[in-house]
Protein backbone atom coordinates (compact mmCIF):
# COMPACT_ATOMS: atom_id res chain seq x y z
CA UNK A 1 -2.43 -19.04 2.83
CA UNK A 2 0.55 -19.34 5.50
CA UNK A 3 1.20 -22.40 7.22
CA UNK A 4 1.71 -20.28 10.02
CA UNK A 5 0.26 -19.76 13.13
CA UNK A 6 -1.70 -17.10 13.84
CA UNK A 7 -1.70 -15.08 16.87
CA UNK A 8 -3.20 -11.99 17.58
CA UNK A 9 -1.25 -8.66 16.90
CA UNK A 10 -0.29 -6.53 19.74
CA UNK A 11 -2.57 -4.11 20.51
CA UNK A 12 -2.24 -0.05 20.50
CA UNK A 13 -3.30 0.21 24.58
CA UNK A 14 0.00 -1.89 25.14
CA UNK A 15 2.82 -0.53 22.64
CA UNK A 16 4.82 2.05 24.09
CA UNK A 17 3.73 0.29 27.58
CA UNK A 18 6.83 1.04 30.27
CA UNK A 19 8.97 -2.67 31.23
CA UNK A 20 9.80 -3.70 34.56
CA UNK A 21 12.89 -5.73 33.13
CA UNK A 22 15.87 -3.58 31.90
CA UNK A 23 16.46 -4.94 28.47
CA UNK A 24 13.29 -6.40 27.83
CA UNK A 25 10.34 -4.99 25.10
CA UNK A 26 8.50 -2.43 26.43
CA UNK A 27 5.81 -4.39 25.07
CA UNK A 28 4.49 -6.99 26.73
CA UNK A 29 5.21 -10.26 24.96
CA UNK A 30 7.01 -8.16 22.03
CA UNK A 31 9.74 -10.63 20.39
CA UNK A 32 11.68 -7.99 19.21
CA UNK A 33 14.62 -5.75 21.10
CA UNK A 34 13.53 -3.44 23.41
CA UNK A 35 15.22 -0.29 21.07
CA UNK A 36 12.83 -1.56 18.10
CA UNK A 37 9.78 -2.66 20.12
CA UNK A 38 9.72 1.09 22.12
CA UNK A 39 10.59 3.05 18.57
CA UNK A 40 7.69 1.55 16.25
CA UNK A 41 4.16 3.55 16.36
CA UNK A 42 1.26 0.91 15.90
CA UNK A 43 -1.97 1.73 14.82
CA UNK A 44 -5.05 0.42 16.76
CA UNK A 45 -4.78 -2.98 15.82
CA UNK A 46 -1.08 -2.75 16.66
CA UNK A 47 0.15 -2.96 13.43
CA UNK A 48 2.91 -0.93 11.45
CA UNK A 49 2.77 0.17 7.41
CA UNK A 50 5.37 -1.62 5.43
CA UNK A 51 6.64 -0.37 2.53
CA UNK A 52 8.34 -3.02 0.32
CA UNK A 53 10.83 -2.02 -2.06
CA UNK A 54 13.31 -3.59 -4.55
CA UNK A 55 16.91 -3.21 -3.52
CA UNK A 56 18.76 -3.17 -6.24
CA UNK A 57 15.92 -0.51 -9.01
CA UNK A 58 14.40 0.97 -5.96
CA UNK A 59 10.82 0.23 -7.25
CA UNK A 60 8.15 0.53 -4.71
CA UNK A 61 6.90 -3.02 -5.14
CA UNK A 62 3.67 -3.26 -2.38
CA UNK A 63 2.65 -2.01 0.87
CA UNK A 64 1.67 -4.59 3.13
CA UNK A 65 0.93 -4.80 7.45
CA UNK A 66 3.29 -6.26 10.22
CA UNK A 67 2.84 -6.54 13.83
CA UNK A 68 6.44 -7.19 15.89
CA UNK A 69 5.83 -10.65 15.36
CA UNK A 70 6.11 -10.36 11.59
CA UNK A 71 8.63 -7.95 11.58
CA UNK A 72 10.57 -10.37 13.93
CA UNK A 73 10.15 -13.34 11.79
CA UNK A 74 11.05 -11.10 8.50
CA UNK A 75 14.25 -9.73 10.21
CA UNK A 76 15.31 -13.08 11.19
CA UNK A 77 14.39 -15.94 8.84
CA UNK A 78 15.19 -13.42 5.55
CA UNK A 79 12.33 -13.78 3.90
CA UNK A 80 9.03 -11.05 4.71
CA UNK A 81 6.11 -12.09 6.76
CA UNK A 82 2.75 -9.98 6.85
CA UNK A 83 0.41 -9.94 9.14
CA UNK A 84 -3.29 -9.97 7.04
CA UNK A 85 -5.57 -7.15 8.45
CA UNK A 86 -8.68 -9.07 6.69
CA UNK A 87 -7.78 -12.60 7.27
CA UNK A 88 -6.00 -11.65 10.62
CA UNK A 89 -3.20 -14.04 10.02
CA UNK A 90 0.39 -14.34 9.46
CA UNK A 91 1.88 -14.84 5.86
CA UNK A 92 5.07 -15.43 4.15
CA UNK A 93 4.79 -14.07 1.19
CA UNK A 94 5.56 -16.46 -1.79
CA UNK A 95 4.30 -19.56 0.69
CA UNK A 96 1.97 -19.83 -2.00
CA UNK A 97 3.07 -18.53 -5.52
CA UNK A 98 6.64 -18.88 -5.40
CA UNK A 99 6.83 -14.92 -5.73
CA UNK A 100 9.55 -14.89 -2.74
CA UNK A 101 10.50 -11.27 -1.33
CA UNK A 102 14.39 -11.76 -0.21
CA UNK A 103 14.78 -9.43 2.59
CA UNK A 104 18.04 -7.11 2.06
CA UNK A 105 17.40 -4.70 4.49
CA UNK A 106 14.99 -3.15 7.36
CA UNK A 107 14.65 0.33 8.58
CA UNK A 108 12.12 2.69 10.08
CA UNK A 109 10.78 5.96 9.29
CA UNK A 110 11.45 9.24 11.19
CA UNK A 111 8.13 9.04 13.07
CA UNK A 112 8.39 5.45 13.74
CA UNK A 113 4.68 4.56 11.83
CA UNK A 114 6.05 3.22 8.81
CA UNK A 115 8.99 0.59 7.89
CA UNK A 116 11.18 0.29 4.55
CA UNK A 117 12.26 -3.67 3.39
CA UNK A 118 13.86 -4.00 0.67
CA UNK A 119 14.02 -6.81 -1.07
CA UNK A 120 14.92 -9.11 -4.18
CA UNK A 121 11.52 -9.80 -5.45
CA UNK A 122 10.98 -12.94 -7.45
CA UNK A 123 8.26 -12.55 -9.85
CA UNK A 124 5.40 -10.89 -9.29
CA UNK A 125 4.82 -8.53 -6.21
CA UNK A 126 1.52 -7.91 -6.69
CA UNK A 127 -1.53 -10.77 -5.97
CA UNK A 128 -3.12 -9.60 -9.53
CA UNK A 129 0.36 -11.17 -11.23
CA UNK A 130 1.61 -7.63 -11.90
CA UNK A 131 5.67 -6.39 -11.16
CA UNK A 132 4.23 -3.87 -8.25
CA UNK A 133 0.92 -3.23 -6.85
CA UNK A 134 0.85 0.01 -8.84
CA UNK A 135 1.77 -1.13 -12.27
CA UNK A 136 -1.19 -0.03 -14.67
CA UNK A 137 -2.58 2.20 -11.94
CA UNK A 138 -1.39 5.83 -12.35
CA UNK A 139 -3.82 8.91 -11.76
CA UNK A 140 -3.95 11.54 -14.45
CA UNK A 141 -2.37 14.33 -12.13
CA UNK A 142 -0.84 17.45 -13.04
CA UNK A 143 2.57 17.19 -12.82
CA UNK A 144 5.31 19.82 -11.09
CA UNK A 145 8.29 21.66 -12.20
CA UNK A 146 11.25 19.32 -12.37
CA UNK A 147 13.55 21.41 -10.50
């Protein structure tokens, strides 16, 4: 668990809500800059997909949930911060395991409804103990032509 607090995300009916204030997040209460805050789709619950990868292998190493409050904290503290859809929360992860993510870099998707941060993982990504969340987990799938 995080040691920090834990505020409610921001919620769909507000993102993408116009400012009054030139400059300011279009979304009321939004830490971030207004050019982030007005490009990031939110789901319902005003959250965002995050796709966390290693910087330096490119291994997709987990998928986790952030709200502009924990993408705000993981842009500017360097380490990543979550927001937990099932114990509606904030958490850095590592607080607890010592498996610190190292943020390298931020961007967003094309549409805006999913983010990239890589990272230098240390240790284990995954809650089980594994390297990634998918390690051990392939589907038996029929594979395409490699060109």
């Amino acid at each position: 668990m995080s040691e920090q607090p834990a505020p409610t995300p921001a919620t769909a009916a507000t993102a993408g809500a116009p400012s009054s204030d030139a400059g300011q997040s279009p979304l009321p209460g939004s830490p971030l800059p207004a050019e982030i805050a007005s490009a990031l789709k939110r789901d319902g619950a005003g959250l965002v997909a995050a796709i966390v990868q290693q910087f330096d292998t490119n291994e997709v190493l987990m998928l986790g949930w952030m709200d502009d409050e924990a993408l705000n904290r993981t842009m500017t503290t360097g380490r990543v911060t979550f927001y937990s859809r099932s114990r509606q929360e904030y958490w850095r992860k590592g607080d607890t395991s010592g498996h610190v993510q190292w943020v390298k870099s931020v961007a967003l998707d094309c549409d805006g409804d999913a983010l990239l941060v890589r990272v230098d993982q240390v240790g284990a990504a995954c809650h089980t103990g594994t390297r990634t969340c998918f390690d051990g987990r392939d589907f038996d799938v029929v594979a395409g032509p490699a060109n």
